[in-house]
PDB file of N, CA and C in Angstrom:
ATOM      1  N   UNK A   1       5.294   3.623  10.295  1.00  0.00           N
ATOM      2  CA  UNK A   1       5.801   4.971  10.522  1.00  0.00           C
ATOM      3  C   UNK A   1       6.701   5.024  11.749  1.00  0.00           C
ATOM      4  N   UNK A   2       6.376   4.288  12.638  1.00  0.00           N
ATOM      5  CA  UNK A   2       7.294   4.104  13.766  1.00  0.00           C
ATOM      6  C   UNK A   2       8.261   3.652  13.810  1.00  0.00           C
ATOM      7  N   UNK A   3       8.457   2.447  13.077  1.00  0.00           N
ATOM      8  CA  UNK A   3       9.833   1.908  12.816  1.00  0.00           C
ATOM      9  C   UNK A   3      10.689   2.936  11.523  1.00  0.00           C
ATOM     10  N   UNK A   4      10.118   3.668  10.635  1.00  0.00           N
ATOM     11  CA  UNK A   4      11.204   4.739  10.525  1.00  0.00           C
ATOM     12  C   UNK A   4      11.551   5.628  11.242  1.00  0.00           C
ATOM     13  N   UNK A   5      10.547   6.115  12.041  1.00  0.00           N
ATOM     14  CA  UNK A   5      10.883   7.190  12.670  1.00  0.00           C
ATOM     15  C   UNK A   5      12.766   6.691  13.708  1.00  0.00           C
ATOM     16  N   UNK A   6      11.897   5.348  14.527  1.00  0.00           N
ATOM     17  CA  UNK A   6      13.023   5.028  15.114  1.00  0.00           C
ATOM     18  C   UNK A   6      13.983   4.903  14.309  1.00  0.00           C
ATOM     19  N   UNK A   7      14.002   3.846  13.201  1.00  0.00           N
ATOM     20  CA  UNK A   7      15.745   4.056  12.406  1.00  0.00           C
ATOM     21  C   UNK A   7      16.035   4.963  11.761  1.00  0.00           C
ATOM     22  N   UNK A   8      15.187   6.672  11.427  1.00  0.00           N
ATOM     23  CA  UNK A   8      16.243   7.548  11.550  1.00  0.00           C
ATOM     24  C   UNK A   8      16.664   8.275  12.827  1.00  0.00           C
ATOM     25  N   UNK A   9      15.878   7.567  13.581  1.00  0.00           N
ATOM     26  CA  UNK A   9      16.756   8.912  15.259  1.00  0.00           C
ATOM     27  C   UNK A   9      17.858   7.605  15.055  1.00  0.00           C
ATOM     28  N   UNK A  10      18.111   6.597  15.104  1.00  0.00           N
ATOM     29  CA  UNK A  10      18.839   5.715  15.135  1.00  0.00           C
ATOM     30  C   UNK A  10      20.632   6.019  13.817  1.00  0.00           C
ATOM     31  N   UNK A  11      19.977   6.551  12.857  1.00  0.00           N
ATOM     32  CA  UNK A  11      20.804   7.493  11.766  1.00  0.00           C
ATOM     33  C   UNK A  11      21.373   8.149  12.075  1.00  0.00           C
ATOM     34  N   UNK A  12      20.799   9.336  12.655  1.00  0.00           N
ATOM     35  CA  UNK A  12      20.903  10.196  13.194  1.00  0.00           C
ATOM     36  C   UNK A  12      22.307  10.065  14.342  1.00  0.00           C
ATOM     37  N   UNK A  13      21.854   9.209  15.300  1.00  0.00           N
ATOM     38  CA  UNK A  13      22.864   8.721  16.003  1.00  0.00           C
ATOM     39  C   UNK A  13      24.451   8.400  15.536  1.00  0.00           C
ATOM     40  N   UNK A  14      24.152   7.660  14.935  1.00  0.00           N
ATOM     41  CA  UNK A  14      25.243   6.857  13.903  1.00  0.00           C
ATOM     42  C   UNK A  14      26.311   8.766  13.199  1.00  0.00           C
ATOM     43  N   UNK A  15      25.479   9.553  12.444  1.00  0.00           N
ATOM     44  CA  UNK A  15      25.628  10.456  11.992  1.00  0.00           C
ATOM     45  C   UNK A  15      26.643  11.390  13.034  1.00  0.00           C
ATOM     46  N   UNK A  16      26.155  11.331  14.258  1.00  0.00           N
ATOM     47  CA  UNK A  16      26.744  12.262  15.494  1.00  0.00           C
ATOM     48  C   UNK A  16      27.892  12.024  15.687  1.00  0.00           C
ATOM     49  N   UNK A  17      28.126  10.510  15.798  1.00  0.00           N
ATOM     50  CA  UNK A  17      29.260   9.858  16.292  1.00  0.00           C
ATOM     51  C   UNK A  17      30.444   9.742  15.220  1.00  0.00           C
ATOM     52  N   UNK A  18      30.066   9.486  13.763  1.00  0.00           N
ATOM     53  CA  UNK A  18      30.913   9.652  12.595  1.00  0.00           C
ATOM     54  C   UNK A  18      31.512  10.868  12.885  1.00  0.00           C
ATOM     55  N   UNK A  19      30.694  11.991  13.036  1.00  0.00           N
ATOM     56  CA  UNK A  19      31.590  13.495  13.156  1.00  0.00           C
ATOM     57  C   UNK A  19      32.263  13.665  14.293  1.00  0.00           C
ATOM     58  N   UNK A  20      32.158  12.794  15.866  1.00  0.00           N
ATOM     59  CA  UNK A  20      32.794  13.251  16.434  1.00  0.00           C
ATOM     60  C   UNK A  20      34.122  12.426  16.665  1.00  0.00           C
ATOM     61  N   UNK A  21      34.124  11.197  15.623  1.00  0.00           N
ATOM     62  CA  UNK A  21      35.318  10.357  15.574  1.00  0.00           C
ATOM     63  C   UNK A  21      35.796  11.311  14.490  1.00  0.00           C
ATOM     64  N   UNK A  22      35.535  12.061  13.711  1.00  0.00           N
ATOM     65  CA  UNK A  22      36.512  12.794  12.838  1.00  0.00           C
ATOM     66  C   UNK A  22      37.094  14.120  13.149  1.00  0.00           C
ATOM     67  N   UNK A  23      36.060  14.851  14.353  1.00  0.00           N
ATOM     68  CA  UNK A  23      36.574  15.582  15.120  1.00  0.00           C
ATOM     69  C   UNK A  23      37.929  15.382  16.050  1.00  0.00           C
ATOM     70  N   UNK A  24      37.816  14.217  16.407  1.00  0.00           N
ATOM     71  CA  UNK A  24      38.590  13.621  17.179  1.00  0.00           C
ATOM     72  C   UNK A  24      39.897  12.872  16.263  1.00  0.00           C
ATOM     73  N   UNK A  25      40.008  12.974  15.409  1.00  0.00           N
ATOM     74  CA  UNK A  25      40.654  12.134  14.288  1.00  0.00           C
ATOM     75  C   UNK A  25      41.096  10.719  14.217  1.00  0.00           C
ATOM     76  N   UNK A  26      39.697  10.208  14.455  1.00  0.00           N
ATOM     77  CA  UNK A  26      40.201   9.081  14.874  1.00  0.00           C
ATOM     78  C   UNK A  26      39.995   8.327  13.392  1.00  0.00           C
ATOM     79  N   UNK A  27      39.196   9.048  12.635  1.00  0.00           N
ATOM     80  CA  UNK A  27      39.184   8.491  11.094  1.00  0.00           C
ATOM     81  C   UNK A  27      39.412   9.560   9.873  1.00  0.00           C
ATOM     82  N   UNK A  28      40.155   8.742   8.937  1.00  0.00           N
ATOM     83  CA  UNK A  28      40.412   9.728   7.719  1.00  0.00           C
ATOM     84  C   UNK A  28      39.174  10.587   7.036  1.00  0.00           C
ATOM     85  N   UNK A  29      39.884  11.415   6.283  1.00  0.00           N
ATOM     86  CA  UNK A  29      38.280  11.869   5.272  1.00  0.00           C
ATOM     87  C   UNK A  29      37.768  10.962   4.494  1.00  0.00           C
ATOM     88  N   UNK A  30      38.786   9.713   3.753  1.00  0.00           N
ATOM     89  CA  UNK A  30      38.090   9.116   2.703  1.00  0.00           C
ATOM     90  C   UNK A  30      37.129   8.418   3.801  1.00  0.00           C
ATOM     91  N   UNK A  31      37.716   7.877   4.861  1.00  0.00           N
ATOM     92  CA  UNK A  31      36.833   6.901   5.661  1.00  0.00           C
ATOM     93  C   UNK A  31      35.457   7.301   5.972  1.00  0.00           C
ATOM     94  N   UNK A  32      35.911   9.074   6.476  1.00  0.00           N
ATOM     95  CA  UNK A  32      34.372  10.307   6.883  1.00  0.00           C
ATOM     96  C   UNK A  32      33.602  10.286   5.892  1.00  0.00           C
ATOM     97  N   UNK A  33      34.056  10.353   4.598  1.00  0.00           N
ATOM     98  CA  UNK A  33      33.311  10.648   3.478  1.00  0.00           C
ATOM     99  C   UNK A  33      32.167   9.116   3.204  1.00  0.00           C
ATOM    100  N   UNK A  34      33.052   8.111   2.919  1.00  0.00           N
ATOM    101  CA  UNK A  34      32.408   6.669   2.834  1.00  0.00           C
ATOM    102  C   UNK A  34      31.057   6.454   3.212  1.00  0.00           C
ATOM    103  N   UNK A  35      31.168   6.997   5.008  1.00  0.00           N
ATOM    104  CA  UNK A  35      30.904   6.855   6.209  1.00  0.00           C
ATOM    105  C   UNK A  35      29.278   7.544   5.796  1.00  0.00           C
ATOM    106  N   UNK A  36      29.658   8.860   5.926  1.00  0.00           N
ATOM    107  CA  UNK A  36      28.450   9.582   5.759  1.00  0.00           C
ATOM    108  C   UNK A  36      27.386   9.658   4.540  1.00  0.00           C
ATOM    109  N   UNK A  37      28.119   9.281   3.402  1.00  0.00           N
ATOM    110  CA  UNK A  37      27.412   8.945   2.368  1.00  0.00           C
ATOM    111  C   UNK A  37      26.365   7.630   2.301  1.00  0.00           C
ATOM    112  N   UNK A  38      26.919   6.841   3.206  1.00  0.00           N
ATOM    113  CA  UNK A  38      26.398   5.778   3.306  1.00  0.00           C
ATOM    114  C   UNK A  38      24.859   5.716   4.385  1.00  0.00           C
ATOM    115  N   UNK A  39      25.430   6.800   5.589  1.00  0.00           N
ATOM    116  CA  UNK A  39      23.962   6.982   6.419  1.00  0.00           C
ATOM    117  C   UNK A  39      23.388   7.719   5.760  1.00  0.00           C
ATOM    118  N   UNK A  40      23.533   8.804   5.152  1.00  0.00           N
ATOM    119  CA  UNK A  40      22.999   9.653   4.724  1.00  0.00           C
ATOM    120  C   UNK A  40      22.116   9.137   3.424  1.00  0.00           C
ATOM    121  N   UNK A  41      22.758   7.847   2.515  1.00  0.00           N
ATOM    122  CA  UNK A  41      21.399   7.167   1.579  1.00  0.00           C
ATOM    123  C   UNK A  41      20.989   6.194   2.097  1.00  0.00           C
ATOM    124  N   UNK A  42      21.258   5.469   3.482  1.00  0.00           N
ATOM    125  CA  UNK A  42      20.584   4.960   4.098  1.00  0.00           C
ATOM    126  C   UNK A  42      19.207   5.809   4.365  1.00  0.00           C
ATOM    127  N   UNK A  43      19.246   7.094   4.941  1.00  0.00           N
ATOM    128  CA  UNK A  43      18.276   8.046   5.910  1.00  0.00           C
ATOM    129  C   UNK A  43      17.241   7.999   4.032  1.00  0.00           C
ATOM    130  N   UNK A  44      17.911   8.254   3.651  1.00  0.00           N
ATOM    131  CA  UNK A  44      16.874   8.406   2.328  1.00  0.00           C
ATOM    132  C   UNK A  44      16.298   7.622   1.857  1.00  0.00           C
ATOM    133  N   UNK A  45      16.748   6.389   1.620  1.00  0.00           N
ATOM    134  CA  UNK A  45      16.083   5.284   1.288  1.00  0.00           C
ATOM    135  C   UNK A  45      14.694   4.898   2.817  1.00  0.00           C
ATOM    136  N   UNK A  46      15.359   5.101   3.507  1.00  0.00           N
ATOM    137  CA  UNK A  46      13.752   4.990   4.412  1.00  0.00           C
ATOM    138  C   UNK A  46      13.270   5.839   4.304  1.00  0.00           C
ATOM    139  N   UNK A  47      13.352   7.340   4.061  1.00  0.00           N
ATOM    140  CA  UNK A  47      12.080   7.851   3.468  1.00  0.00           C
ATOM    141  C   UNK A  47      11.637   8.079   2.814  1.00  0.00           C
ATOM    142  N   UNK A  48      12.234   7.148   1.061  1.00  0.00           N
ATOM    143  CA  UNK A  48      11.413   7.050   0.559  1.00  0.00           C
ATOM    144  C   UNK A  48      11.117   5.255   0.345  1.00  0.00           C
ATOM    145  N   UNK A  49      10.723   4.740   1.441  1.00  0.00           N
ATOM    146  CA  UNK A  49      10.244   3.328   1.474  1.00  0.00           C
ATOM    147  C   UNK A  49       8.500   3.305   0.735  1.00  0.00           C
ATOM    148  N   UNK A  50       8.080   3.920   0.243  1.00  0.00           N
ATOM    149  CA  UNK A  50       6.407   3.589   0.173  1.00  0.00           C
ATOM    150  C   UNK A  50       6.856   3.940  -1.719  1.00  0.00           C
ATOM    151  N   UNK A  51       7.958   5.146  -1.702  1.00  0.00           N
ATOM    152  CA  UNK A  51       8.326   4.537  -3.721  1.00  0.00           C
ATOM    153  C   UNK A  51       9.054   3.219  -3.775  1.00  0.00           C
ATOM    154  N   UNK A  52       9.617   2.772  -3.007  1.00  0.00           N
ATOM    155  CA  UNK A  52      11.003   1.579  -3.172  1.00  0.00           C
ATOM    156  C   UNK A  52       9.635   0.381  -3.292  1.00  0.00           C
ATOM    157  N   UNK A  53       8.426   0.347  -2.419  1.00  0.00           N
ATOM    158  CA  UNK A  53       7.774  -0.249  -2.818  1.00  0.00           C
ATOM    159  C   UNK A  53       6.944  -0.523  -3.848  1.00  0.00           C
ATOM    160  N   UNK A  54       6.743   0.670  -4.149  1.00  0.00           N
ATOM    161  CA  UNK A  54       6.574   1.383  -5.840  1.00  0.00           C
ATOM    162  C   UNK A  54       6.656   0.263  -6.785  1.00  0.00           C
ATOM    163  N   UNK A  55       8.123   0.613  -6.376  1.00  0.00           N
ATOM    164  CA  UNK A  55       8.848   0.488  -7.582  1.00  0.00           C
ATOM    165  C   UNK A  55       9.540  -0.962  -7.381  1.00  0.00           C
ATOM    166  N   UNK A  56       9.198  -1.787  -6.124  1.00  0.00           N
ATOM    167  CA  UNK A  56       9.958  -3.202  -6.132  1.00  0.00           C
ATOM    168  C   UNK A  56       8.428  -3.958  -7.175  1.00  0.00           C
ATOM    169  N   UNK A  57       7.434  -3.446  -6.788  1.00  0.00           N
ATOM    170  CA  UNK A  57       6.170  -3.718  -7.443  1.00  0.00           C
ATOM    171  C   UNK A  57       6.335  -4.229  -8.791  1.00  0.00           C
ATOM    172  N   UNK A  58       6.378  -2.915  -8.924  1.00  0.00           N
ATOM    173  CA  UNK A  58       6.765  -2.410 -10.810  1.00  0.00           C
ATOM    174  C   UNK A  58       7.741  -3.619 -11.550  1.00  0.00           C
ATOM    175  N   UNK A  59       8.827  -3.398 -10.849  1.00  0.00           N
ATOM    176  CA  UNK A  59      10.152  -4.436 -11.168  1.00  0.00           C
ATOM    177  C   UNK A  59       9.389  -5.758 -11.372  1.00  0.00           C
ATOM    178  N   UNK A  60       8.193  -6.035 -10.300  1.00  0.00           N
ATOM    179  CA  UNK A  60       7.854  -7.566 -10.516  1.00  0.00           C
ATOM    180  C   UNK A  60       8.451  -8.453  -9.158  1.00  0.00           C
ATOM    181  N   UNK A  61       8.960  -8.008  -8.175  1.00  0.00           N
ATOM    182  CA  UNK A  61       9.347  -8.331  -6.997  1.00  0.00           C
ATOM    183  C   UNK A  61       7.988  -8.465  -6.022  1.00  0.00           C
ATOM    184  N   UNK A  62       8.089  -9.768  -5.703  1.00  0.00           N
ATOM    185  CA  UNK A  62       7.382 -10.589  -4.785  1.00  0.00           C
ATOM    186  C   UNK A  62       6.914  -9.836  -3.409  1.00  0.00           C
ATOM    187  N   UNK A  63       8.067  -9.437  -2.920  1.00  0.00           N
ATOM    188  CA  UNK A  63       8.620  -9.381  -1.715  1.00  0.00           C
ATOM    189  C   UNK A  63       8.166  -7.448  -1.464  1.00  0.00           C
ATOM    190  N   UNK A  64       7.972  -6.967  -0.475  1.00  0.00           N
ATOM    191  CA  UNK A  64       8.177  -5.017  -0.449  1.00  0.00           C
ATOM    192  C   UNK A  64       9.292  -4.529  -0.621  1.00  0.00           C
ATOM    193  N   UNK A  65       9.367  -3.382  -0.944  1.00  0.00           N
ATOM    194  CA  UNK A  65      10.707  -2.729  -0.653  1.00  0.00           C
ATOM    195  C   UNK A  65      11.847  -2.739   0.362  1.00  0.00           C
ATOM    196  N   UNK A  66      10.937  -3.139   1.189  1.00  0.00           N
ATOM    197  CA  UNK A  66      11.902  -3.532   2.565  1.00  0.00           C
ATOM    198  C   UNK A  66      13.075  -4.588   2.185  1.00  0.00           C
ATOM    199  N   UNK A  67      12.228  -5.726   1.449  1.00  0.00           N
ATOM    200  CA  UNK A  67      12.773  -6.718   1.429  1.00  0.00           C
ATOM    201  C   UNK A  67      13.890  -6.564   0.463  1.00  0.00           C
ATOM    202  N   UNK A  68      13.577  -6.076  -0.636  1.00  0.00           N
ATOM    203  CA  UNK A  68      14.340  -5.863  -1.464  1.00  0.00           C
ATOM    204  C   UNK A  68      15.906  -5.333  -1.024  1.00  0.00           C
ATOM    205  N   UNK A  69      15.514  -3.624   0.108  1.00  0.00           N
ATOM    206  CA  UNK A  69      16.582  -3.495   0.593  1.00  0.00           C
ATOM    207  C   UNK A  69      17.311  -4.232   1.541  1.00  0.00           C
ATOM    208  N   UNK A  70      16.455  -5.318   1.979  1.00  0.00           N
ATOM    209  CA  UNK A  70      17.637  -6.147   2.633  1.00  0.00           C
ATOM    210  C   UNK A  70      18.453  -6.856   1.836  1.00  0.00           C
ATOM    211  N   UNK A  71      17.647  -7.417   0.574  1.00  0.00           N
ATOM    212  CA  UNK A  71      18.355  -8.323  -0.494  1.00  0.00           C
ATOM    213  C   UNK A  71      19.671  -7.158  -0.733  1.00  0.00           C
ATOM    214  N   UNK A  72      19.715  -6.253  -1.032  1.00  0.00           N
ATOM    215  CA  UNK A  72      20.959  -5.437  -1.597  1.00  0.00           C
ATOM    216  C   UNK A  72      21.577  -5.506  -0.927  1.00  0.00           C
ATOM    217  N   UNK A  73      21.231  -4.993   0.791  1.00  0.00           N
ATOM    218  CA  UNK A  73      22.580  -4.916   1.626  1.00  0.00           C
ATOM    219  C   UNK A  73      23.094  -6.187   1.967  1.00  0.00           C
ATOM    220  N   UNK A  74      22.465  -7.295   2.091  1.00  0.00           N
ATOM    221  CA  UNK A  74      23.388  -8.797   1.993  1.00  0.00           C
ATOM    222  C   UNK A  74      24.173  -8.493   0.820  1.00  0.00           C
ATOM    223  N   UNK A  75      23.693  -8.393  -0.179  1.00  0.00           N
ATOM    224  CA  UNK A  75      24.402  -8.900  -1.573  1.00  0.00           C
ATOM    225  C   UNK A  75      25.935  -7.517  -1.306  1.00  0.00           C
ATOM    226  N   UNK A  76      25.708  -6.396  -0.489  1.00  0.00           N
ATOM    227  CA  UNK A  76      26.888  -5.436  -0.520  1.00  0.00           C
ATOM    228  C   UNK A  76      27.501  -6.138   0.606  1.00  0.00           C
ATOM    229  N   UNK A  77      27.065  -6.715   1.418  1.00  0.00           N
ATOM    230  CA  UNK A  77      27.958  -7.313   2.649  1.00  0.00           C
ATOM    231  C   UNK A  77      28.792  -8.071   1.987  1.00  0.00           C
ATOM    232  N   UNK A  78      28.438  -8.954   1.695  1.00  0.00           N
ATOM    233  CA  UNK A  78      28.945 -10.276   1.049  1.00  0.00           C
ATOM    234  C   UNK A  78      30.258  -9.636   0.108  1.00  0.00           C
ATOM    235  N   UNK A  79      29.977  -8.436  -0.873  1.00  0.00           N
ATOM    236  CA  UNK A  79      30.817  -7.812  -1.728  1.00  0.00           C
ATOM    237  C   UNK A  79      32.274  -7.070  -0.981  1.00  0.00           C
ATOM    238  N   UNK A  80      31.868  -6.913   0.100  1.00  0.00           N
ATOM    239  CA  UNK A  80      32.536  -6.141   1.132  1.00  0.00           C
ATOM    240  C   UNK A  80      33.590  -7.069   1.764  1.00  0.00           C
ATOM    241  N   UNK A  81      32.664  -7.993   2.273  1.00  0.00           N
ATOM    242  CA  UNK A  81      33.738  -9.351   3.247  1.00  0.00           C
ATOM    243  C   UNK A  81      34.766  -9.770   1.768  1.00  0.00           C
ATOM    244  N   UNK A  82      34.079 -10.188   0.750  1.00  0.00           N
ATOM    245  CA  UNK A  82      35.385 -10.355  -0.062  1.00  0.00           C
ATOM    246  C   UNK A  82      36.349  -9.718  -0.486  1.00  0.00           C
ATOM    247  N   UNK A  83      35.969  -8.010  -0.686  1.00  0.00           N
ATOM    248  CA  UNK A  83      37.084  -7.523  -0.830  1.00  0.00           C
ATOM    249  C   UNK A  83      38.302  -7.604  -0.072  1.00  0.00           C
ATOM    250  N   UNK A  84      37.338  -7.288   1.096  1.00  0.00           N
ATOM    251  CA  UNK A  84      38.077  -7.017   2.829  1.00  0.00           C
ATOM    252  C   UNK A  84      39.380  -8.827   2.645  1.00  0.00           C
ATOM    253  N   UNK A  85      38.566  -9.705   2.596  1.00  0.00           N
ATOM    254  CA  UNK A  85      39.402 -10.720   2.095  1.00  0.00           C
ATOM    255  C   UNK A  85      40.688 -10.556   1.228  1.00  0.00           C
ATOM    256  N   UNK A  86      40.454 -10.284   0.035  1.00  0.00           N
ATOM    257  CA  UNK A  86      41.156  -9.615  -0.892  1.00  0.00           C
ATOM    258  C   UNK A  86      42.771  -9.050  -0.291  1.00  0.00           C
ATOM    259  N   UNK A  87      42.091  -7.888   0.480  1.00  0.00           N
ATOM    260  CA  UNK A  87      43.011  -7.050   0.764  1.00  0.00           C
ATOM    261  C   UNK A  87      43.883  -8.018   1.961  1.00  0.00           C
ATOM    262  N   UNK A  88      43.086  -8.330   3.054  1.00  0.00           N
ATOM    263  CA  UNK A  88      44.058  -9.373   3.806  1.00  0.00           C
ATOM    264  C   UNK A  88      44.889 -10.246   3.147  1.00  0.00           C
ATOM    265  N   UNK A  89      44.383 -11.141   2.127  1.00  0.00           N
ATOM    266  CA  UNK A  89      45.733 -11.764   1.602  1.00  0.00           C
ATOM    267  C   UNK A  89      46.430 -11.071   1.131  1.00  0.00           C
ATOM    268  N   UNK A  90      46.454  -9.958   0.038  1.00  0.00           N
ATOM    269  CA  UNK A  90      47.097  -9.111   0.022  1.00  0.00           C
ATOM    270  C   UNK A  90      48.703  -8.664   1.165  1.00  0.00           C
ATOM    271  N   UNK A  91      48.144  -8.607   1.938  1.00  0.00           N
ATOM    272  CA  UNK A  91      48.729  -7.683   2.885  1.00  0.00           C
ATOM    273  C   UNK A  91      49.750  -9.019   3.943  1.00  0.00           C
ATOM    274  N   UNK A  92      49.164 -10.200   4.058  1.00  0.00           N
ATOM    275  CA  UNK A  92      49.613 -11.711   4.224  1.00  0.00           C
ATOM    276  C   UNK A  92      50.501 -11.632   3.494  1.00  0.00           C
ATOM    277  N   UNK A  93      50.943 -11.490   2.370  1.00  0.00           N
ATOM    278  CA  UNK A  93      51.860 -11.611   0.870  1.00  0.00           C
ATOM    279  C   UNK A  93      53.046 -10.292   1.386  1.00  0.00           C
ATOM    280  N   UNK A  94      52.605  -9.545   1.208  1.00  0.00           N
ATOM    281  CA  UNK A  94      53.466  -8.149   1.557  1.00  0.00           C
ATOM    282  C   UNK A  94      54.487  -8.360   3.012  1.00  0.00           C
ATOM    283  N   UNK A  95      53.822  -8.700   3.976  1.00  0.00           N
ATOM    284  CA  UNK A  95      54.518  -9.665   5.143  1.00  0.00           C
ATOM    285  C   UNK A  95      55.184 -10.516   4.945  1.00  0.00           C
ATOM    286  N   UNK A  96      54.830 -11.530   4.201  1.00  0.00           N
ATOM    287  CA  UNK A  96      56.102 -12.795   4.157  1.00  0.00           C
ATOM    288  C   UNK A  96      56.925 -12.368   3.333  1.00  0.00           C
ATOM    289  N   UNK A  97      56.966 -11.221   2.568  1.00  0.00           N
ATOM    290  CA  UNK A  97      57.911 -10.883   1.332  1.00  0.00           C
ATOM    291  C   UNK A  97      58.965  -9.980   2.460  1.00  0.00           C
ATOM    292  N   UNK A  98      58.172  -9.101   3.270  1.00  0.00           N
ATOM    293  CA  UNK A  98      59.310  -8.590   4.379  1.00  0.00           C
ATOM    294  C   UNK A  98      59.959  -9.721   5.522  1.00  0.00           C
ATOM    295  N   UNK A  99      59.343 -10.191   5.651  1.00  0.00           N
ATOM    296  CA  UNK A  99      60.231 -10.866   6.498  1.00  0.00           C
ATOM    297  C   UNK A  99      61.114 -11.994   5.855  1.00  0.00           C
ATOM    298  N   UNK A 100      60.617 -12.468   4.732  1.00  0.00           N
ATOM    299  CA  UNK A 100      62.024 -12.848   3.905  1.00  0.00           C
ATOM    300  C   UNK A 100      63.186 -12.314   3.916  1.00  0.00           C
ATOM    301  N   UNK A 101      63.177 -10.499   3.693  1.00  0.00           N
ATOM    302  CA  UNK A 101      64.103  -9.911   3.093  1.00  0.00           C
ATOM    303  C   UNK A 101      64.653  -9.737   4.368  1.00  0.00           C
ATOM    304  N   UNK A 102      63.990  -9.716   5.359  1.00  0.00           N
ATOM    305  CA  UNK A 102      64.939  -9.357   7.139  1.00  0.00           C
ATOM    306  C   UNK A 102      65.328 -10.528   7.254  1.00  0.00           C
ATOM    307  N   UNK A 103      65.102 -11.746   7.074  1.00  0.00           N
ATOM    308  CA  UNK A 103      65.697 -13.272   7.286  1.00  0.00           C
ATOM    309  C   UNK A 103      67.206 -13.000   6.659  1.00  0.00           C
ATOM    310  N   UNK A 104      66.801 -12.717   5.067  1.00  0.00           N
ATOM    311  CA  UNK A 104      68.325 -13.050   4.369  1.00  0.00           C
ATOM    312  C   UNK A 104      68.988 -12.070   4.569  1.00  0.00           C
ATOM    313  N   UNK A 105      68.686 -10.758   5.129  1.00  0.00           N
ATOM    314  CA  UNK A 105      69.877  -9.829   5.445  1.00  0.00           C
ATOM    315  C   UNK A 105      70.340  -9.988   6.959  1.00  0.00           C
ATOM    316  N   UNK A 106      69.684 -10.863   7.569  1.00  0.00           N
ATOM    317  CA  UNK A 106      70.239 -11.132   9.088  1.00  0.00           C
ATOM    318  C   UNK A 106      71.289 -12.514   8.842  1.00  0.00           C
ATOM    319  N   UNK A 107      70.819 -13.118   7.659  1.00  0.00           N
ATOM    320  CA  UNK A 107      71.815 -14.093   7.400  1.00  0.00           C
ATOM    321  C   UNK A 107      72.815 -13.726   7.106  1.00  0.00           C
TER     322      UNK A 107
END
């Protein structure tokens, strides 16, 4: 009970600061939106950790709910760094295609 309590004042936190970087505009809405959706089923999923165990049970999972949710958020990290990858080469490509075109028009 203690260690939720702490990681939602810890949410919570996280939550304060999202709004006052958007107050501040230091991030878009899609970014605000992302942002908050994400603490906000974070905050939920810890309270409901005693069904997630439930239900990691049920599934046939070894491990508690806890564990489980760590298994997901690796497996979304991992999904994340590659996109994030993705988009860098991406954007690597888009660069050498401009500075081609400033090469041959300076030629």
């Amino acid at each position: 009970m203690l260690q939720q309590t702490i990681a939602l004042i810890i949410i919570a936190f996280f939550l304060a600061r999202l709004y006052w970087q958007k107050q501040k505009n230091y991030i878009g809405m899609n970014e605000f939106l992302f942002w908050l959706i994400f603490w906000l089923l974070a905050a939920v999923l810890i309270i409901a950790l005693k069904f997630i165990d439930e239900l990691a049970a049920w599934l046939g999972f070894s491990g508690s709910g806890i564990e489980v949710l760590l298994y997901l958020s690796v497996a979304a990290l991992f999904y994340f760094v590659f996109r994030l990858r993705l988009k860098l080469e991406k954007i690597e490509k888009d660069i050498t295609k401009i500075v081609q075109n400033i090469a041959l028009k300076d030629k």
